[in-house]
Each structure stands twice: as C-alpha cells, then as structure tokens.
N, C-alpha and C. Protein backbone atom coordinates (compact mmCIF):
# COMPACT_ATOMS: atom_id res chain seq x y z
N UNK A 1 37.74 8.01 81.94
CA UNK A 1 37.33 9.39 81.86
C UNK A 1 37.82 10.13 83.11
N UNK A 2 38.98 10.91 82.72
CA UNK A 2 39.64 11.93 84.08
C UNK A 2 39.78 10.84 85.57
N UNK A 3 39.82 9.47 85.04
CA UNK A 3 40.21 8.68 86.28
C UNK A 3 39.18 8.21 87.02
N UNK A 4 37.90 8.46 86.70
CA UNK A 4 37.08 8.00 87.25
C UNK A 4 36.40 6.75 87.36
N UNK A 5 36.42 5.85 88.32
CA UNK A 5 35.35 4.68 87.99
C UNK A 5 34.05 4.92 87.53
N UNK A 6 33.53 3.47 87.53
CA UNK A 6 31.94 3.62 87.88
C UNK A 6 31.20 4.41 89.22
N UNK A 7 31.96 3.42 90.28
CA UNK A 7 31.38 3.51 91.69
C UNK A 7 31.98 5.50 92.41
N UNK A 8 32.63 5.95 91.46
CA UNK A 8 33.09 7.06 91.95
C UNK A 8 31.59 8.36 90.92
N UNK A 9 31.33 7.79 89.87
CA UNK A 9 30.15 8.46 89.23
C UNK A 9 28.87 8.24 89.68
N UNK A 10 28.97 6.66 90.16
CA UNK A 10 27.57 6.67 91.03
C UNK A 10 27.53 7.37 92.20
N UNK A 11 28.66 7.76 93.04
CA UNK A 11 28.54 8.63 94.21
C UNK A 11 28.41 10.32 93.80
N UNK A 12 28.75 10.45 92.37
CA UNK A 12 28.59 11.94 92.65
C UNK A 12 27.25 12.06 91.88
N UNK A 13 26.64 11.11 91.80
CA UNK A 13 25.09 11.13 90.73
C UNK A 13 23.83 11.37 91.93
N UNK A 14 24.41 10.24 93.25
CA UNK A 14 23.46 10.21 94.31
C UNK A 14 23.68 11.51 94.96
N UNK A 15 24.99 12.16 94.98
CA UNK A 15 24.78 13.22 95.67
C UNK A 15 24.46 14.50 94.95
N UNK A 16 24.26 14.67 93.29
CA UNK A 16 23.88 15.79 92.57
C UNK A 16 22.20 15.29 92.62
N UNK A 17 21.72 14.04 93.21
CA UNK A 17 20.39 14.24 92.92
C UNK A 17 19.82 14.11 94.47
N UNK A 18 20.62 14.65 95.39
CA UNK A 18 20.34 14.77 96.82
C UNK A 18 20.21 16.22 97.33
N UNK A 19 21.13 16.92 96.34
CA UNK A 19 21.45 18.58 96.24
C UNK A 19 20.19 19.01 95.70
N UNK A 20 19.87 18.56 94.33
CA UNK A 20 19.53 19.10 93.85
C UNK A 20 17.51 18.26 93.44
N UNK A 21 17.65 17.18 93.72
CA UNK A 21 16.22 16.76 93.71
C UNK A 21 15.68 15.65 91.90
N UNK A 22 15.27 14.80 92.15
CA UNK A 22 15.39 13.83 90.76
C UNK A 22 14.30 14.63 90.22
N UNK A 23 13.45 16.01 90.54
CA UNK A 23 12.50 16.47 89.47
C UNK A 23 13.41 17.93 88.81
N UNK A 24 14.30 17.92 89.17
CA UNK A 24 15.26 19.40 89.02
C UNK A 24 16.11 19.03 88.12
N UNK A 25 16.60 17.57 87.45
CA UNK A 25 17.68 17.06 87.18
C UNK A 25 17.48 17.23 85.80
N UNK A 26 16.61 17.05 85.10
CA UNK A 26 16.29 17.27 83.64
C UNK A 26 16.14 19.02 82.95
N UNK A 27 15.89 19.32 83.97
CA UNK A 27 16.23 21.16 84.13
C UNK A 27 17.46 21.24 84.17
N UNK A 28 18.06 20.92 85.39
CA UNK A 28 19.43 21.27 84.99
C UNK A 28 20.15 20.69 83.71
N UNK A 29 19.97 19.18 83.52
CA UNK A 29 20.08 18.77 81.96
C UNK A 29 20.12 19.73 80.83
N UNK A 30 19.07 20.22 80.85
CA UNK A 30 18.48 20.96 79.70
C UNK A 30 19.22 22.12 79.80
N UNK A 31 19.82 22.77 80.56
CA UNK A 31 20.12 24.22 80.72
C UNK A 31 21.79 23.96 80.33
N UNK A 32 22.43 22.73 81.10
CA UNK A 32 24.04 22.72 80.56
C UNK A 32 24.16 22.20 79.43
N UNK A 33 22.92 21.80 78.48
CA UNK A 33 23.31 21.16 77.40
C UNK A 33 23.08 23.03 76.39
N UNK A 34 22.25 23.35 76.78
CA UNK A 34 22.00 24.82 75.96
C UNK A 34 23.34 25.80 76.45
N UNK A 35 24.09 25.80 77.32
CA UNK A 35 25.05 26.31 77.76
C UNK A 35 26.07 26.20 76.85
N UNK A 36 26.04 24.57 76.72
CA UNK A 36 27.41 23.95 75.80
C UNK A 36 27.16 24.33 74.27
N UNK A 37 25.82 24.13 73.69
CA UNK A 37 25.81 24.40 72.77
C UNK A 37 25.84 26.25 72.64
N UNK A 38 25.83 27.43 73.34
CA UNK A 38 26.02 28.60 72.94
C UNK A 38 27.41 28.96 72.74
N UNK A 39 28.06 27.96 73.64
CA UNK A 39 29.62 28.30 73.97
C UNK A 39 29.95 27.64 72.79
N UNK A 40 29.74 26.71 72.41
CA UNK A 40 30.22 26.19 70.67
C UNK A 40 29.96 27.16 69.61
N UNK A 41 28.61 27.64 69.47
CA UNK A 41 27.86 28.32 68.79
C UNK A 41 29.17 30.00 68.85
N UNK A 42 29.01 30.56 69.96
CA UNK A 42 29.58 31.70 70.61
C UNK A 42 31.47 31.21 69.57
N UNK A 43 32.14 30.44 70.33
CA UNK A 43 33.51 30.05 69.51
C UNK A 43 33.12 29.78 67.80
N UNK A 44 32.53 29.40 67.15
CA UNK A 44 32.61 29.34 65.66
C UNK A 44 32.30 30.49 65.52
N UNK A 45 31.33 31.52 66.10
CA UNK A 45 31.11 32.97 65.58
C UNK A 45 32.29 33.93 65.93
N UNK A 46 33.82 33.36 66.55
CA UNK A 46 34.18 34.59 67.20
C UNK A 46 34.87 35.51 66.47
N UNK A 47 34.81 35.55 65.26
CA UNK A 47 35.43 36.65 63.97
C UNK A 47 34.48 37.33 63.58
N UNK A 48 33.41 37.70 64.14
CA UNK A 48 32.05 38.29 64.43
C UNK A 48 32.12 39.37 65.42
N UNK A 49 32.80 39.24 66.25
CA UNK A 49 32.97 39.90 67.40
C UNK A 49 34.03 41.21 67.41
N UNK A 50 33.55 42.05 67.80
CA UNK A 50 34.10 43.78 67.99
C UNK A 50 35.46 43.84 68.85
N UNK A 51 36.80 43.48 68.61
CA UNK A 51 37.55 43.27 69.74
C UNK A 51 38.13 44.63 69.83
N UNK A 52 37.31 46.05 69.12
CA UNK A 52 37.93 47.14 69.75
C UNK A 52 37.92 47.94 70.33
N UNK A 53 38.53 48.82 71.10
CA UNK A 53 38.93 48.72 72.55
C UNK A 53 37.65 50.00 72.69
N UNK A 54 37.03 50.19 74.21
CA UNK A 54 36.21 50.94 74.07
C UNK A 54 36.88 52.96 73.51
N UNK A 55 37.22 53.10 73.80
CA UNK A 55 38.16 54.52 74.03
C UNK A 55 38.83 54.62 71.97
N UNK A 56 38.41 54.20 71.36
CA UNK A 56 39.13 53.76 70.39
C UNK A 56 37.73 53.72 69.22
N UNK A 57 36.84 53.66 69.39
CA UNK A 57 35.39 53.55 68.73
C UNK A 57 35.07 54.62 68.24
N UNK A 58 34.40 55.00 67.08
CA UNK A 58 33.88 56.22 66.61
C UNK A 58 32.48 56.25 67.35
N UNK A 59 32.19 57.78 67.30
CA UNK A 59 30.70 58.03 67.75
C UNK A 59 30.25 58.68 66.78
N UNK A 60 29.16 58.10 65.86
CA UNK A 60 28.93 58.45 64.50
C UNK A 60 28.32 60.22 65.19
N UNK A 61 27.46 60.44 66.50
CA UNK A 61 27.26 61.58 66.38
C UNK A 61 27.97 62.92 66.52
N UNK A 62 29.56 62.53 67.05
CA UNK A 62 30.60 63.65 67.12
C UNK A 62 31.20 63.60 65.70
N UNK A 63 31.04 63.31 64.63
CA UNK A 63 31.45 63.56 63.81
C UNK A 63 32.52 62.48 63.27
N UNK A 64 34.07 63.21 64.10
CA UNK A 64 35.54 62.31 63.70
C UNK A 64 35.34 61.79 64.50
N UNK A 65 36.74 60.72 64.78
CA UNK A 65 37.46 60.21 65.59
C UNK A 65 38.28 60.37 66.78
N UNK A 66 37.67 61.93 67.04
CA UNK A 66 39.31 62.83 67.57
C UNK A 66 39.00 62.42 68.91
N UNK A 67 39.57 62.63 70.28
CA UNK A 67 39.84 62.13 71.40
C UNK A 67 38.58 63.02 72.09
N UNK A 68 38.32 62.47 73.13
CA UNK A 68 37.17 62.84 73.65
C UNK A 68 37.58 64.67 74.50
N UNK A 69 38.91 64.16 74.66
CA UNK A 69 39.44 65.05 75.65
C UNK A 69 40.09 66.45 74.81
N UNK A 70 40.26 66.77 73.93
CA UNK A 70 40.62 67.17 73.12
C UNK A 70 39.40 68.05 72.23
N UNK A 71 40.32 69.23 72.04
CA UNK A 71 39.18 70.09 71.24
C UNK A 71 39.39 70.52 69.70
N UNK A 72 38.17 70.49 68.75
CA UNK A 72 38.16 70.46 67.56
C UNK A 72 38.78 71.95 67.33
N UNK A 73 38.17 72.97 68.26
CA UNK A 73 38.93 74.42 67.64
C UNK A 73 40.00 74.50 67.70
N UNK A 74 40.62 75.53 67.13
CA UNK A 74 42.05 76.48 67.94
C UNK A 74 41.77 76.89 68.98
C-alpha cells in the first residue's frame, strides 16, 4: 500500500495518537469515514448540480433574461 511497511504504519499510528489523543481517535474515525462517504455520495449526484455560470441565471423577479447592465426601454 503506496510503499508502506508495517513498521512505517505503526510509526505514523503512534504519532496520530500522540497529536491527537487515543480518546479523539474514534471521532476523528467517525468524521473521515462521513467525509468519504459525502464525497462518494456528492460524485454519484453530480448531474444534479447547477454548473451555470452566475451572471448567466434568470431572476424570476426581473422578468427576462436581459443583462443586468442593460435597459429594457428605448
């Protein structure tokens, strides 16, 4: 796994639970596993998602579409 031994995972285990404390570790557990699963969750939904551009959006209360900058009269 990415080259790693054992003895190179046991050193970064003693020092993520030296940082961070063996009652903090199941918290943090819990939080990168809900992370991973939104980011999965987030990628299967992404044809769901609005990719258009802000400047480009209707504002149902001006009516059209026309440019912000720009005037409806003559």
């Amino acid at each position: 796994m990415f080259g790693l031994g054992p003895m190179e995972l046991v050193v970064i285990l003693v020092i993520v639970i030296v940082l961070f404390g063996a009652r903090r570790l199941p918290e943090i557990g819990s939080g990168f596993g809900k992370a991973i699963k939104n980011f999965k969750s987030g990628l299967s939904g992404a044809d769901e998602i609005d990719v258009t551009p802000e400047n480009k959006k209707v504002d149902p209360s001006r009516g059209s579409g026309s440019n912000p900058g720009s005037s409806n009269t003559p």
